[in-house]
Each structure stands twice: as structure tokens, then as C-alpha cells.
N, C-alpha and C. Protein backbone atom coordinates (compact mmCIF):
# COMPACT_ATOMS: atom_id res chain seq x y z
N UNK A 1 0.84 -1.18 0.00
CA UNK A 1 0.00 0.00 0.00
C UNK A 1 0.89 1.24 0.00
N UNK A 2 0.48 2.09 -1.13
CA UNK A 2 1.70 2.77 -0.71
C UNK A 2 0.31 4.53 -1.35
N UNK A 3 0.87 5.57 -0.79
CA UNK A 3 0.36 6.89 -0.58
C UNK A 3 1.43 7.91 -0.34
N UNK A 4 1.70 8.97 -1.21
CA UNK A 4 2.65 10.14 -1.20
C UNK A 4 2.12 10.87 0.44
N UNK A 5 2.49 10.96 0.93
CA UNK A 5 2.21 11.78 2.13
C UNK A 5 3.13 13.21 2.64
N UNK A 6 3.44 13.40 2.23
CA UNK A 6 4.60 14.79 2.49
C UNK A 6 3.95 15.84 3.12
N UNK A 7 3.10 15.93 2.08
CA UNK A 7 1.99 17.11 2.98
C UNK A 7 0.86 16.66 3.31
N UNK A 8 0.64 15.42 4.23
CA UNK A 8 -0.61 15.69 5.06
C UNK A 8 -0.68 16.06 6.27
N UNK A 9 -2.18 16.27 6.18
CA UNK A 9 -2.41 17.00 7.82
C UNK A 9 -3.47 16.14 8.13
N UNK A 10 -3.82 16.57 9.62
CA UNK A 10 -4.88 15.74 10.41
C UNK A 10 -6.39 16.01 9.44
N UNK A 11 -7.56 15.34 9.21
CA UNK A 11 -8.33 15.29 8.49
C UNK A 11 -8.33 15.48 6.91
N UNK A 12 -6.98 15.10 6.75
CA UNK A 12 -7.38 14.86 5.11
C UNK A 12 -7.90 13.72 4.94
N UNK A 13 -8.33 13.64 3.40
CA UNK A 13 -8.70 12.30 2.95
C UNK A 13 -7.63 12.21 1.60
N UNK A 14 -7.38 10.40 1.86
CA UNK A 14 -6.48 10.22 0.81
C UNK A 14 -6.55 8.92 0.30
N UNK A 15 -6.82 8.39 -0.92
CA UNK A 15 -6.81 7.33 -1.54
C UNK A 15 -6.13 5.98 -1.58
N UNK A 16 -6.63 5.13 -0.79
CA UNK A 16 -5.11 3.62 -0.73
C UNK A 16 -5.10 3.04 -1.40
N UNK A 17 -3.56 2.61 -2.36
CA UNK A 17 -4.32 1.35 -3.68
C UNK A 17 -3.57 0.02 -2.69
N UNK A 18 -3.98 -1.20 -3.16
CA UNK A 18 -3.22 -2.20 -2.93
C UNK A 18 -1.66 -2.16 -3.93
N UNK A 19 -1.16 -3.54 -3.36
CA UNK A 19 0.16 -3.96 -4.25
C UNK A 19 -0.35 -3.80 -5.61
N UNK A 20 -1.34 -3.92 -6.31
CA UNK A 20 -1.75 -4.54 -7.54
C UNK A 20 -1.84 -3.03 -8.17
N UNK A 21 -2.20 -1.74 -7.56
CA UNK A 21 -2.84 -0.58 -7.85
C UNK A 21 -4.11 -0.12 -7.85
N UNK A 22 -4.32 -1.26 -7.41
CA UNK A 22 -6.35 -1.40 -6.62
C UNK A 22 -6.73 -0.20 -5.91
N UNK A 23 -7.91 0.51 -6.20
CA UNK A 23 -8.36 1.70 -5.01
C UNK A 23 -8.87 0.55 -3.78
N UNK A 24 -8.47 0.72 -2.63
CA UNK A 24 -9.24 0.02 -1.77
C UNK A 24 -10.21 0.95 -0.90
N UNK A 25 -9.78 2.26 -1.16
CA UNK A 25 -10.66 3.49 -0.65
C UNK A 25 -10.76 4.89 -0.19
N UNK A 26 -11.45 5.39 0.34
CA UNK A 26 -10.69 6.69 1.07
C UNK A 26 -10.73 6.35 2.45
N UNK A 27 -9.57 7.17 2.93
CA UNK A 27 -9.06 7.15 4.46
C UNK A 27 -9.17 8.96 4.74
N UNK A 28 -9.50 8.52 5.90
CA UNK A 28 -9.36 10.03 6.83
C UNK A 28 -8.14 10.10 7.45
N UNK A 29 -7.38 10.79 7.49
CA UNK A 29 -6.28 11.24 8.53
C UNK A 29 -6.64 11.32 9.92
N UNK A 30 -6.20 10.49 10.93
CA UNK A 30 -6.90 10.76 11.84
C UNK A 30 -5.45 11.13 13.32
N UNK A 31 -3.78 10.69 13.05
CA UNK A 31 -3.31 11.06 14.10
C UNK A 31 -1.96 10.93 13.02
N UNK A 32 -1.30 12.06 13.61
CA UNK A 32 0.41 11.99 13.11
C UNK A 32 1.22 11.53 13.87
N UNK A 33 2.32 10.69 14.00
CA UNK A 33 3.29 10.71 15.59
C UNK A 33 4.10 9.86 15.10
N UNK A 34 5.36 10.09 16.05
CA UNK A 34 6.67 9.78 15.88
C UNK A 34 6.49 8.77 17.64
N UNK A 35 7.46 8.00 17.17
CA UNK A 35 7.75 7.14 18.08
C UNK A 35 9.09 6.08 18.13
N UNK A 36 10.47 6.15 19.08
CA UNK A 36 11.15 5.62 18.85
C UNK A 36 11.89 6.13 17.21
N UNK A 37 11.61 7.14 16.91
CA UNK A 37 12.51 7.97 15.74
C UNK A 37 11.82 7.83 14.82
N UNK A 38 10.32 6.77 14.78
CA UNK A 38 9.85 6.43 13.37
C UNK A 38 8.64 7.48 13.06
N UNK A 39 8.29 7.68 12.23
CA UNK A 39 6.60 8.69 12.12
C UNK A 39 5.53 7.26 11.53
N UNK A 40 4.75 7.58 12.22
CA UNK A 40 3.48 7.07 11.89
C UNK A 40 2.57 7.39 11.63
N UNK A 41 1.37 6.99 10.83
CA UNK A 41 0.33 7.86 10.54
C UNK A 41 -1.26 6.95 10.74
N UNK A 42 -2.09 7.34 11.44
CA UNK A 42 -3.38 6.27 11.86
C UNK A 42 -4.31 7.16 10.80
N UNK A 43 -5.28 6.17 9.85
CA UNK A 43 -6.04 6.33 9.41
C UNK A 43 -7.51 5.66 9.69
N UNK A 44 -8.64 6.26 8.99
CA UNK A 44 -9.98 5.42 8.96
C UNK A 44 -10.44 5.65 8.20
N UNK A 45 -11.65 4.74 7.61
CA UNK A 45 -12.66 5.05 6.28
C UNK A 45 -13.06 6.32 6.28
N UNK A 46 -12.81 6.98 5.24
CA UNK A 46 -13.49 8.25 5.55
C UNK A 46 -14.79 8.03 5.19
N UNK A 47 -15.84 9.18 6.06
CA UNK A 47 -17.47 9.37 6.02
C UNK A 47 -17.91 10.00 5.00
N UNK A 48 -18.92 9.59 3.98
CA UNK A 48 -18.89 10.46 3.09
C UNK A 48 -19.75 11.69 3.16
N UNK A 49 -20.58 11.24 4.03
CA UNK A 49 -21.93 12.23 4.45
C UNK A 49 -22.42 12.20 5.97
N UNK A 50 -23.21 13.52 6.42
CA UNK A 50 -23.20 13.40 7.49
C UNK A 50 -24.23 12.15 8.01
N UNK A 51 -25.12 11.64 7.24
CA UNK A 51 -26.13 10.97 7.37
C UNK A 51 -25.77 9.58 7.16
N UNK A 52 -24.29 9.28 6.83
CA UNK A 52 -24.08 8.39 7.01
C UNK A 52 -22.66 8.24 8.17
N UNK A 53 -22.47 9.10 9.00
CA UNK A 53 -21.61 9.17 10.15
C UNK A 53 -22.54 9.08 11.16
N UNK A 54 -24.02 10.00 11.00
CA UNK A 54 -24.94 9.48 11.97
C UNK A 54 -25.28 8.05 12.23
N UNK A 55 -25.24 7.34 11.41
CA UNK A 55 -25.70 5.75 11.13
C UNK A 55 -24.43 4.69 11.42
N UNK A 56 -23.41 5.55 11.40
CA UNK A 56 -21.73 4.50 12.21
C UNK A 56 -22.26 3.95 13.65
N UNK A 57 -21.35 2.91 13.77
CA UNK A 57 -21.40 2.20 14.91
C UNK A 57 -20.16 3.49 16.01
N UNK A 58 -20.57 2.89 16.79
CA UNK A 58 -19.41 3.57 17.68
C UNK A 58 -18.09 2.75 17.42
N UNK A 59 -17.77 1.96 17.06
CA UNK A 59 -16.63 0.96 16.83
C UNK A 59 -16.31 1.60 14.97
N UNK A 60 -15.16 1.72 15.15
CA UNK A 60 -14.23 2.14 13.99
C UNK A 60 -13.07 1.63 13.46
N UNK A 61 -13.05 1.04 12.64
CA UNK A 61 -11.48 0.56 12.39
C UNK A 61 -10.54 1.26 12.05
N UNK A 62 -9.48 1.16 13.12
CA UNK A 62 -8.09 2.32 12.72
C UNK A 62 -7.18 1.59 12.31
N UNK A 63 -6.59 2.39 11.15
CA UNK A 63 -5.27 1.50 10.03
C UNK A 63 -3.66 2.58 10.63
N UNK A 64 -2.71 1.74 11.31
CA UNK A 64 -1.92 2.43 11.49
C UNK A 64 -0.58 2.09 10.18
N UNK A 65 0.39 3.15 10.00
CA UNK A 65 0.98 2.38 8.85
C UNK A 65 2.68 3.04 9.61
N UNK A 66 3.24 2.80 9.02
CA UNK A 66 4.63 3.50 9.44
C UNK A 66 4.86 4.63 7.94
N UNK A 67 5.45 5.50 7.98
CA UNK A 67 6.53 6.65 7.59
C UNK A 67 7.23 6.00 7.07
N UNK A 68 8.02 5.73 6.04
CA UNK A 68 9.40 5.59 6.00
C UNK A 68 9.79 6.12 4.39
N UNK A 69 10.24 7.17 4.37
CA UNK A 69 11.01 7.75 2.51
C UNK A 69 9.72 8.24 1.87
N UNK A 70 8.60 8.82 2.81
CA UNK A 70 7.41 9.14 2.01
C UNK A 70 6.52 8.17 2.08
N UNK A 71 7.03 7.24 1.86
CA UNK A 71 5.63 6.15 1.57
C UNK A 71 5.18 5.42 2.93
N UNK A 72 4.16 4.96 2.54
CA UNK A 72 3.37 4.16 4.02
C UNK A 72 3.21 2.88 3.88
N UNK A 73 4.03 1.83 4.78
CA UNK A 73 4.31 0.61 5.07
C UNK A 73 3.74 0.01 6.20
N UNK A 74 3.11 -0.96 5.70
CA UNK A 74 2.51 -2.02 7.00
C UNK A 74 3.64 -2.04 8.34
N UNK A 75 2.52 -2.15 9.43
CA UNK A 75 3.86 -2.48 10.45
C UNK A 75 4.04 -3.90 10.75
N UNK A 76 5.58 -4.34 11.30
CA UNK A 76 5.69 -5.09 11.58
C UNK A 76 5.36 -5.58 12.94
N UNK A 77 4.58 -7.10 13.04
CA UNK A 77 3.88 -7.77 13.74
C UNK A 77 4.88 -7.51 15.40
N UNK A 78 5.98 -7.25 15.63
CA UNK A 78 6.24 -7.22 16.64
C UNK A 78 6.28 -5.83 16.80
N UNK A 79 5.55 -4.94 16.52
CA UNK A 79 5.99 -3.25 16.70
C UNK A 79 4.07 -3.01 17.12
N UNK A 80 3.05 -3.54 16.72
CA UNK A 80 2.05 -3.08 16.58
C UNK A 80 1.69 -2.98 17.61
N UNK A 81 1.72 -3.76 18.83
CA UNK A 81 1.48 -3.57 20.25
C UNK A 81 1.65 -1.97 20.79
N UNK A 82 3.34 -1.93 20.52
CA UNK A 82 3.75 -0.40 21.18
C UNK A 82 3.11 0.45 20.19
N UNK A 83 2.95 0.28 18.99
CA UNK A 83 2.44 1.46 18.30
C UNK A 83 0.70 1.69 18.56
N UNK A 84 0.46 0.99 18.48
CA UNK A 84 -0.93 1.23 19.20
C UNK A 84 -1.11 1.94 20.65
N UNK A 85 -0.31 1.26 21.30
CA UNK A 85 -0.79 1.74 22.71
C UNK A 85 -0.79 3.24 22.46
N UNK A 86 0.70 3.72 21.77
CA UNK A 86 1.24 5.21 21.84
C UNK A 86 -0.11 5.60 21.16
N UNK A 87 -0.39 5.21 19.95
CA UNK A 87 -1.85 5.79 19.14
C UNK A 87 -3.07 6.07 20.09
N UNK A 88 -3.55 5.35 21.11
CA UNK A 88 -4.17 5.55 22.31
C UNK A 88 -4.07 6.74 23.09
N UNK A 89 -2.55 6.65 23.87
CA UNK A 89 -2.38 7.84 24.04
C UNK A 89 -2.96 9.44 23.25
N UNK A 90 -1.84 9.35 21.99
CA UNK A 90 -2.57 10.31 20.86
C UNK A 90 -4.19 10.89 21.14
N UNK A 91 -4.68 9.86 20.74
CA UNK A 91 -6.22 9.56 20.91
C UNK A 91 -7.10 10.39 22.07
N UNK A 92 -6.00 9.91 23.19
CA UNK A 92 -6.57 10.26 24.61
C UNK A 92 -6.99 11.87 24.32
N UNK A 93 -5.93 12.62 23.81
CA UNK A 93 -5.69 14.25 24.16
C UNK A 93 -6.46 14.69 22.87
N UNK A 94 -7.30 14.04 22.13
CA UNK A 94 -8.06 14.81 21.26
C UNK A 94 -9.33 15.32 21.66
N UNK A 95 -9.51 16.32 21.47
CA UNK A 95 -11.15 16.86 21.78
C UNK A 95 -11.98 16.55 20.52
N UNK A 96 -12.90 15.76 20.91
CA UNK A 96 -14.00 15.63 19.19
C UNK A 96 -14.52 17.08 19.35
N UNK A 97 -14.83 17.78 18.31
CA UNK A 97 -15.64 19.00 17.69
C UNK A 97 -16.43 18.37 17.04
N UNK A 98 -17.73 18.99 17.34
CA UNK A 98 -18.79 18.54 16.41
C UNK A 98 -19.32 19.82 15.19
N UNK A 99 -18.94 19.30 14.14
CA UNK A 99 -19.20 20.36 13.24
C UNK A 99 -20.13 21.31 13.11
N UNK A 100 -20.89 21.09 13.82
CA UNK A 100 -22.62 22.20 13.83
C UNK A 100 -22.16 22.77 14.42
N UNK A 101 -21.62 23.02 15.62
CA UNK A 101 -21.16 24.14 16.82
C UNK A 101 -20.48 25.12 16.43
């Protein structure tokens, strides 16, 4: 899976292909962070409408990937533990805004 990332920021949306060049979809930007020297970046499906963010479960699947030369690489099976937890953290210190306000 690979995605130019140089310039993203928190809530973009950006397109993932597979190995093959497959769209598999859009992702939301959802946390930036460095950890142990590496950058990481957590994504999720992005919503396309509000009427269908009203209708989400509270359960979300988050895709974390690693940084490395621009592009975004699966992590490896012994790193995902610590990188998650730290993504948690992240997580902790966000305030949701709700867009009507």
C-alpha cells in the first residue's frame, strides 16, 4: 500500500491502492506521531456524508501504517502492540468537535 504523504495534515482524505494498484478506498487522517525515531500515521474510512456518520457504529477501524522515505508501510507484527498503545495515548488528548457548533 503505498500513498505520497509529504503534505498531510490531520483530516485529510487520501486514496489507498493495494500492491496490484487497486483503489481500496478513502481514508481520513486521523493522528500523526513519531515514536522511537519512526513517524506514523493512523487512518480510517473516511465518512462520506453526514447521514451516514450518523448511522456509524461507535466501533471504527483504525489502520496504522509506518513513515518511511514518504511512503506508508505495513507495520511489523512485533511493533504493533507499542504502536498502538502510543496511538491511544494520541487519541486520549483529542477533543472531538462537532461540526454544527
Amino acid at each position: 500500500m503505498t500513498e505520497d504523504n509529504k503534505d498531510l495534515e490531520l483530516g485529510d482524505i487520501i486514496t489507498l491502492d493495494d500492491e496490484n494498484g487497486e483503489p481500496l478506498g478513502d481514508f481520513e487522517v486521523i493522528a500523526m506521531f513519531d515514536l522511537n525515531g519512526k513517524e506514523y500515521i493512523a487512518l480510517t474510512e473516511a465518512i462520506e456524508d453526514e447521514e451516514a456518520e450518523e448511522d456509524l457504529d461507535e466501533e471504527v477501524d483504525i489502520f496504522v501504517f509506518q513513515v518511511d522515505g514518504g511512503e506508508m508501510v505495513p507495520l511489523e507484527e512485533d511493533e504493533e502492540g507499542v504502536v498502538y498503545a502510543k496511538l491511544n495515548e494520541v487519541l486520549e488528548g483529542i477533543e472531538l468537535i462537532d461540526k454544527g457548533e
